[in-house]
C-alpha atoms as a PDB file:
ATOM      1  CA  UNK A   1       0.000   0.000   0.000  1.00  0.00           C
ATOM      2  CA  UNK A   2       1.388   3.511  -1.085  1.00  0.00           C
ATOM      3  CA  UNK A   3       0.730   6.573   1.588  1.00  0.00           C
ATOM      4  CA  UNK A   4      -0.844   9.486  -0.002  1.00  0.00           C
ATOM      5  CA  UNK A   5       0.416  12.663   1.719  1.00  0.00           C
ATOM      6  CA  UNK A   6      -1.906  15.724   1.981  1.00  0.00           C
ATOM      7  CA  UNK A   7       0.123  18.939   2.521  1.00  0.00           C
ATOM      8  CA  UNK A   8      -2.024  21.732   3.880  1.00  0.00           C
ATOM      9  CA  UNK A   9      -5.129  19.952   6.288  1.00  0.00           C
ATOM     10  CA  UNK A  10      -7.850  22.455   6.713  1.00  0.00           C
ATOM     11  CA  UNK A  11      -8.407  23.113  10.531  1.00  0.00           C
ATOM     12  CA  UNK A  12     -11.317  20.721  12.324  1.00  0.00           C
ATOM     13  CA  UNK A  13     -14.928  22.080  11.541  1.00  0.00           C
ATOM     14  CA  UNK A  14     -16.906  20.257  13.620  1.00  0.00           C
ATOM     15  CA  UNK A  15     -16.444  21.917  17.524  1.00  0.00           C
ATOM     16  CA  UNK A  16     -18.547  18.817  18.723  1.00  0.00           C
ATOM     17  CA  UNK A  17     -16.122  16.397  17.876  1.00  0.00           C
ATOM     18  CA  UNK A  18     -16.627  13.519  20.656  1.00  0.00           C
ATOM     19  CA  UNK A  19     -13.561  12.851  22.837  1.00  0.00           C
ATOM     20  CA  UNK A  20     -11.204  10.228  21.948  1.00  0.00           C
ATOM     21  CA  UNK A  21     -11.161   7.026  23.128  1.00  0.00           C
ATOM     22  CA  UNK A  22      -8.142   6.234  25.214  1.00  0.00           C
ATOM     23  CA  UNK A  23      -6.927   4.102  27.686  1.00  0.00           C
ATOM     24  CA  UNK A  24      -4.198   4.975  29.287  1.00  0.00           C
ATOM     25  CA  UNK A  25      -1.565   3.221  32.070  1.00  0.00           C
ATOM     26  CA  UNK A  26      -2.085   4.809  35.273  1.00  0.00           C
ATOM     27  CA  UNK A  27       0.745   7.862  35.901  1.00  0.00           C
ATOM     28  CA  UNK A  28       3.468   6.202  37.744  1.00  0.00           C
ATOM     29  CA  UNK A  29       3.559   2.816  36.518  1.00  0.00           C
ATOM     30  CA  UNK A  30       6.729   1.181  34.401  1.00  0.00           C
ATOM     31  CA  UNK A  31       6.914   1.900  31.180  1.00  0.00           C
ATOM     32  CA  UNK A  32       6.551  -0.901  28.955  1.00  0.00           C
ATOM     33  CA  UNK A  33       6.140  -1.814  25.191  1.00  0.00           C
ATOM     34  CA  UNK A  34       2.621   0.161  24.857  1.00  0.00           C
ATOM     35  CA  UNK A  35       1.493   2.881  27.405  1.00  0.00           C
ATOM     36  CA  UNK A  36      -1.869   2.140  26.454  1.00  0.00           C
ATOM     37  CA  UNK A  37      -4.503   2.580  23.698  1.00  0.00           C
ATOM     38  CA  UNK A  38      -6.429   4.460  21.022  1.00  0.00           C
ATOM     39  CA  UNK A  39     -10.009   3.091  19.443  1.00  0.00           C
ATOM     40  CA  UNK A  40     -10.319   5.677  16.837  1.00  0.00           C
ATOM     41  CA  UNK A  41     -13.550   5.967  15.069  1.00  0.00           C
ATOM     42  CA  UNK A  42     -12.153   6.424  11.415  1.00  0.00           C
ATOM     43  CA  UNK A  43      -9.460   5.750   8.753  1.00  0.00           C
ATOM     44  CA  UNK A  44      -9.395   9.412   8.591  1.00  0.00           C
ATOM     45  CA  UNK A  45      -6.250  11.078  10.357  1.00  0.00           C
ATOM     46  CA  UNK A  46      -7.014  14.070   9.883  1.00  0.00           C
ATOM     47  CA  UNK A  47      -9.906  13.984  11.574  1.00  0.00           C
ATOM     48  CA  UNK A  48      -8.619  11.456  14.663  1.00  0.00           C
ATOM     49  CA  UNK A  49      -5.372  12.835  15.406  1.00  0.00           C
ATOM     50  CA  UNK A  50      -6.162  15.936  16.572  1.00  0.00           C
ATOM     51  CA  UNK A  51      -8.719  14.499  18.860  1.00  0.00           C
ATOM     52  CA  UNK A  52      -5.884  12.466  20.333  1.00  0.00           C
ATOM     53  CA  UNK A  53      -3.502  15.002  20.885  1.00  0.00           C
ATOM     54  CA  UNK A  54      -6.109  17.293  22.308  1.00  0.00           C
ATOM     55  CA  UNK A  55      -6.535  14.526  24.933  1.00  0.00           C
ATOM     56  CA  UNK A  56      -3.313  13.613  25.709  1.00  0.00           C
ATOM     57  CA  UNK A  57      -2.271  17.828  25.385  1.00  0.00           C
ATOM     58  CA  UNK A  58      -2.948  18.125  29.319  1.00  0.00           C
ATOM     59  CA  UNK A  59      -2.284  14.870  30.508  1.00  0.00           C
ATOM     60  CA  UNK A  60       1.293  14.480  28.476  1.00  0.00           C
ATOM     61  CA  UNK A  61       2.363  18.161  27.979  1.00  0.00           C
ATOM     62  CA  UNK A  62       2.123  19.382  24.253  1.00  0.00           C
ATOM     63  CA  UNK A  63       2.355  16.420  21.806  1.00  0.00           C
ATOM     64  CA  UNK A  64       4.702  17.709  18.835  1.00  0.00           C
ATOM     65  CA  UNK A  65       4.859  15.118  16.817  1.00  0.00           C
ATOM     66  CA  UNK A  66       2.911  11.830  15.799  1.00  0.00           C
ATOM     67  CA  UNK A  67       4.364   8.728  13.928  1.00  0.00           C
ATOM     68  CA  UNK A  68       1.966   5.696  12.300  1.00  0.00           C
ATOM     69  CA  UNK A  69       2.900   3.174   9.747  1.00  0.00           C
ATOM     70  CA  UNK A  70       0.707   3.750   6.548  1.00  0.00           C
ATOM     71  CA  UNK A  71      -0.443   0.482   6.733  1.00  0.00           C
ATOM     72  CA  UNK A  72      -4.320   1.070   7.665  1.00  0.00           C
ATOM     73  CA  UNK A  73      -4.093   4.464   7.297  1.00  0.00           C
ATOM     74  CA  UNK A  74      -5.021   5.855   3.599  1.00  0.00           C
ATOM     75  CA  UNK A  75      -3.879   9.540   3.776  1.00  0.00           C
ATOM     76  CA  UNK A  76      -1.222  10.975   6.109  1.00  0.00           C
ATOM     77  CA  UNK A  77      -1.324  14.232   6.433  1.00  0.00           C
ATOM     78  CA  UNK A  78       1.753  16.137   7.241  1.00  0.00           C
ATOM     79  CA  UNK A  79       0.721  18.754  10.157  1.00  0.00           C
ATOM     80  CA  UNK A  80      -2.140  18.251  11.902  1.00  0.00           C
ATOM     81  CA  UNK A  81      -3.961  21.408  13.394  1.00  0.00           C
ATOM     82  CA  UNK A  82      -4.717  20.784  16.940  1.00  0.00           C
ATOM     83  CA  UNK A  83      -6.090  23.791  19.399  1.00  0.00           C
ATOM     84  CA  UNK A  84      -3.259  26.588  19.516  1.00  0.00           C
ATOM     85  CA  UNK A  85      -0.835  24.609  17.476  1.00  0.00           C
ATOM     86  CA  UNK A  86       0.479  22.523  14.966  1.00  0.00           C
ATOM     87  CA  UNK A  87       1.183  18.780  15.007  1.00  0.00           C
ATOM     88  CA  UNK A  88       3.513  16.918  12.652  1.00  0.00           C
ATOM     89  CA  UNK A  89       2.942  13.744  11.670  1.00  0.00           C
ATOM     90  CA  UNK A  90       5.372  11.311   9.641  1.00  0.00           C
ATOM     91  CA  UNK A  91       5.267   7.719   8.708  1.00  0.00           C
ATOM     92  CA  UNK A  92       7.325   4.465   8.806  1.00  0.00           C
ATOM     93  CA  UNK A  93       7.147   1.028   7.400  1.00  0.00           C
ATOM     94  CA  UNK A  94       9.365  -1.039   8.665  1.00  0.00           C
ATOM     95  CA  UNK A  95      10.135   0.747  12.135  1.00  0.00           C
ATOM     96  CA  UNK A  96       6.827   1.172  12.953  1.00  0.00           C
ATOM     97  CA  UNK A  97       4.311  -1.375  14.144  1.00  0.00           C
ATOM     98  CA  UNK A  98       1.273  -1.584  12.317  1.00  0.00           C
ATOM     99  CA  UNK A  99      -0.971  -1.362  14.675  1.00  0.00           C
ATOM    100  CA  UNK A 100       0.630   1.276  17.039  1.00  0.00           C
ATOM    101  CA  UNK A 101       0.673   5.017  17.294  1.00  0.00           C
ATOM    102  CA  UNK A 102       4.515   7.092  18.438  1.00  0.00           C
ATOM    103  CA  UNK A 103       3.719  10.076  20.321  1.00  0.00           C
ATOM    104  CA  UNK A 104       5.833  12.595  21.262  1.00  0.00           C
ATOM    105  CA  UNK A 105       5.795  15.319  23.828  1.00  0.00           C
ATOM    106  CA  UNK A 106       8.419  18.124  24.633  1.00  0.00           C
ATOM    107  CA  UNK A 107       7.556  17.403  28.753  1.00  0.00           C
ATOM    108  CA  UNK A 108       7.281  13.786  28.518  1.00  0.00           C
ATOM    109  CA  UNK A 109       9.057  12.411  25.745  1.00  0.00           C
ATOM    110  CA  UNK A 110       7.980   9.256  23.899  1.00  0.00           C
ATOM    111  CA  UNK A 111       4.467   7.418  24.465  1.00  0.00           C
ATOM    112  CA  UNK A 112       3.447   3.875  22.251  1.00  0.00           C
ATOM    113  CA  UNK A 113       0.207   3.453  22.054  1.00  0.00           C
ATOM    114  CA  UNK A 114      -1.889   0.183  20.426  1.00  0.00           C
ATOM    115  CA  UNK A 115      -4.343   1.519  17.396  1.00  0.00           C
ATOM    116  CA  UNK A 116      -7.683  -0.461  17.739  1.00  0.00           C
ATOM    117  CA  UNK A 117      -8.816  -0.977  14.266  1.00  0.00           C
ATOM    118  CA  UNK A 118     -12.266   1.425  14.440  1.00  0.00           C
ATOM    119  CA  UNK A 119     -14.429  -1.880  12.728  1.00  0.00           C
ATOM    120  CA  UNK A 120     -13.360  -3.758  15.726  1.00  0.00           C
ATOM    121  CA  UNK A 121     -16.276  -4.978  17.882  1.00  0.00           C
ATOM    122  CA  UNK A 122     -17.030  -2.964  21.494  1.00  0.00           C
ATOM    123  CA  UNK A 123     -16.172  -5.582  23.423  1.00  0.00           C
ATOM    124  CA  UNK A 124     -13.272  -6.938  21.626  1.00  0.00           C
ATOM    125  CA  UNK A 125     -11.936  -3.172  21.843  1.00  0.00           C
ATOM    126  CA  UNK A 126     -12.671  -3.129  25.572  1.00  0.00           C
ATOM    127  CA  UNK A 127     -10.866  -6.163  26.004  1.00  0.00           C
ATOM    128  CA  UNK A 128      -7.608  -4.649  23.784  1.00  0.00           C
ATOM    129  CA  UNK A 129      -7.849  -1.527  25.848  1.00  0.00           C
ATOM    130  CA  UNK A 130      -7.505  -3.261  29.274  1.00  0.00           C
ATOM    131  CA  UNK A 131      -4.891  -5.428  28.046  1.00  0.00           C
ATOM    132  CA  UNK A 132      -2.546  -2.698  26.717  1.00  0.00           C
ATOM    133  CA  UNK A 133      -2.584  -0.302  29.635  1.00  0.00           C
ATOM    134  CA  UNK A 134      -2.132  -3.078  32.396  1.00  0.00           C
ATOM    135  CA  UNK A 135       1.130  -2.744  33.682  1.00  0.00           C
ATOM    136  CA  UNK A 136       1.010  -6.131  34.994  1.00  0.00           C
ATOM    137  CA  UNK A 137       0.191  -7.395  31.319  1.00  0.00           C
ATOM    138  CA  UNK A 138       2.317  -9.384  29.248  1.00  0.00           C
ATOM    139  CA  UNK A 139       4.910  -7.403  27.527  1.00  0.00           C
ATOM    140  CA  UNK A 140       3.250  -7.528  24.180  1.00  0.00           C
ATOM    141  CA  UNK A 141       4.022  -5.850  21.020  1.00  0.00           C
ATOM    142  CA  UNK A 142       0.995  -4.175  19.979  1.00  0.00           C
ATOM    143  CA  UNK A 143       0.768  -6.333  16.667  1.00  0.00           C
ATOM    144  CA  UNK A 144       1.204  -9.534  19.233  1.00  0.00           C
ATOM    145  CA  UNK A 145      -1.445  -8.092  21.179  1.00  0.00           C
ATOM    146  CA  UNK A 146      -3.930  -8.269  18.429  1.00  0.00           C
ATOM    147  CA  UNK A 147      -2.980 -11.585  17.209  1.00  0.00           C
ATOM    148  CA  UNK A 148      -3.342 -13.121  21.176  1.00  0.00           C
ATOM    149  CA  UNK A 149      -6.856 -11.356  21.237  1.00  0.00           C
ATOM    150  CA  UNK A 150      -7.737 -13.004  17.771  1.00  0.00           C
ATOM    151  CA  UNK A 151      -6.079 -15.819  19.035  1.00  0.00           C
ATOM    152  CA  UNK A 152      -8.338 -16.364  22.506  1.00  0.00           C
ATOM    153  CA  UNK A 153     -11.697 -14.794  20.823  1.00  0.00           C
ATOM    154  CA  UNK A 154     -11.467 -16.361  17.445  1.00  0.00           C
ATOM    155  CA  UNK A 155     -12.614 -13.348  15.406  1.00  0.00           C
ATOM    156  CA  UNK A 156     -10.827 -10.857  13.218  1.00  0.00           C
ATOM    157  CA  UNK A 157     -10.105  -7.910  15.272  1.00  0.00           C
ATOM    158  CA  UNK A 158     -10.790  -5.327  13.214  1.00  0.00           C
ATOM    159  CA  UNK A 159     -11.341  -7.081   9.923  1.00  0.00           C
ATOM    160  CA  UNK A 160     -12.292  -6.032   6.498  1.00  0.00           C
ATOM    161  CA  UNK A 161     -15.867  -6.540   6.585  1.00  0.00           C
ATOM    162  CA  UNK A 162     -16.771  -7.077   2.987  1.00  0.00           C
ATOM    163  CA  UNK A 163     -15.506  -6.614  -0.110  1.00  0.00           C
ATOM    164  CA  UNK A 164     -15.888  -3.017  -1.468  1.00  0.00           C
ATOM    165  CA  UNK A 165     -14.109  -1.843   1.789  1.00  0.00           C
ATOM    166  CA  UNK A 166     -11.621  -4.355   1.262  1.00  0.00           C
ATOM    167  CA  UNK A 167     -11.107  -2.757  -2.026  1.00  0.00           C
ATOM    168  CA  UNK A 168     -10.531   0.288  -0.746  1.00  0.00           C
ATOM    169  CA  UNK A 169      -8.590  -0.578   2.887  1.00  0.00           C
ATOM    170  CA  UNK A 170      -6.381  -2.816   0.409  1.00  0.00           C
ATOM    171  CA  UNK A 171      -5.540  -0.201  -2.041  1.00  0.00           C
ATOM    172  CA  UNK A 172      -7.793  -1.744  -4.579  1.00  0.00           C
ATOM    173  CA  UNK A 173      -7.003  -5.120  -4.248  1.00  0.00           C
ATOM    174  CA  UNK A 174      -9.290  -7.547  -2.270  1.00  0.00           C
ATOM    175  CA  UNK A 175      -7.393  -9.685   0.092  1.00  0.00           C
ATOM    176  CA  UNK A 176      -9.374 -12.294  -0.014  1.00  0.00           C
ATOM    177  CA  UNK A 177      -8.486 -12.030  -3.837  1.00  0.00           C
ATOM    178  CA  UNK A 178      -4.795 -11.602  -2.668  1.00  0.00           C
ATOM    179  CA  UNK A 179      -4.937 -14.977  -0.546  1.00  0.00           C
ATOM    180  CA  UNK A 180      -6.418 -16.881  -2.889  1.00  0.00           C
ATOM    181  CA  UNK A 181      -3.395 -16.027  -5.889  1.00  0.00           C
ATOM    182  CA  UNK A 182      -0.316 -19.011  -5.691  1.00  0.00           C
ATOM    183  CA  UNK A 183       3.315 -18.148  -7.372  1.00  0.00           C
ATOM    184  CA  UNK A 184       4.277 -20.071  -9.915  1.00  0.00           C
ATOM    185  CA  UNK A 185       7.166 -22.871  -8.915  1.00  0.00           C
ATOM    186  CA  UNK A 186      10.299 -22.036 -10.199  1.00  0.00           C
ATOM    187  CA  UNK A 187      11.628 -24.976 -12.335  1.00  0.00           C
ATOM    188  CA  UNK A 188      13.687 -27.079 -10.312  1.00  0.00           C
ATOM    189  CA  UNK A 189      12.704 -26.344  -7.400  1.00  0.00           C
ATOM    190  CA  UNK A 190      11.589 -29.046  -4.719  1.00  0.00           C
ATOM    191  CA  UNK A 191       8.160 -31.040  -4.586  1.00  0.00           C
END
């Protein structure tokens, strides 16, 4: 999947944007691999991050920048206008978990946080939130956190739930498409 980056993001519209869903480890406790978790309710960056950062602003001190891996994200926008200020946001691929969010803050420094996929059942999500901001959890990655709540539950956390959005979550290629396709054996190669 290709990121699309989006240079100038027009500031939020909507005042009555609800408050982001978090679940954070309790002040104090060792840091681990994640400090907690995000469920957001979109795809749409834009539109989540500054809802995060205006939660974490007072809790954290001012978040300054935000890292994702384009992965399940579609568009990445650069800066991200959040109350007051400006947040930047870059990307990684291979640094970056999937399925986690970088934070950073000028008074606290660096905060992981597990993404919830926003398709991802209530109570799944519930369960994903507890389990990344216990500090006497497992120390999970957040992509092995997802897998061991698959894993227990035996649904898709956050799956593609039909086709057209599968189209478009995929880039345009259905993954059940994508599973289906076999390479061709090289000549010589073993039985």
């Amino acid at each position: 999947m290709s990121a699309t980056i989006s240079l100038l993001p027009p500031p939020p519209t909507d005042p009555a944007v609800p408050a982001a869903r978090l679940s954070l480890k309790a002040p104090g406790t060792p840091r681990g691999l994640l400090d907690g978790a995000w469920w957001p309710r979109s795809r749409d960056l834009l539109r989540e991050l500054p809802e995060l950062a205006d939660a974490l602003d007072p809790r954290w001190g001012r978040i300054t920048r935000i890292a994702v891996n384009p992965t399940h994200w579609p568009v990445i926008p650069r800066k991200v206008p959040v109350h007051g200020h400006v947040v930047k946001v870059g990307w990684f691929t291979t640094e970056l978990d999937p399925h986690k969010v970088l934070l950073l803050s000028y008074g606290v420094g660096r905060w992981d946080l597990l993404v919830i996929p926003p398709e991802t059942s209530p109570a799944a999500a519930a369960r994903l939130m507890a389990a990344a901001s216990d500090p006497t959890g497992p120390p999970l990655t957040a992509s092995a956190l997802m897998a061991a709540e698959e894993a227990r539950h035996g649904d898709s956390v956050g799956g593609v739930q039909n086709p057209e959005e599968a189209w478009e979550y995929e880039g345009g290629a259905s993954s059940t498409h994508a599973a289906a396709v076999a390479l061709p054996r090289r000549p010589g190669a073993g039985t």
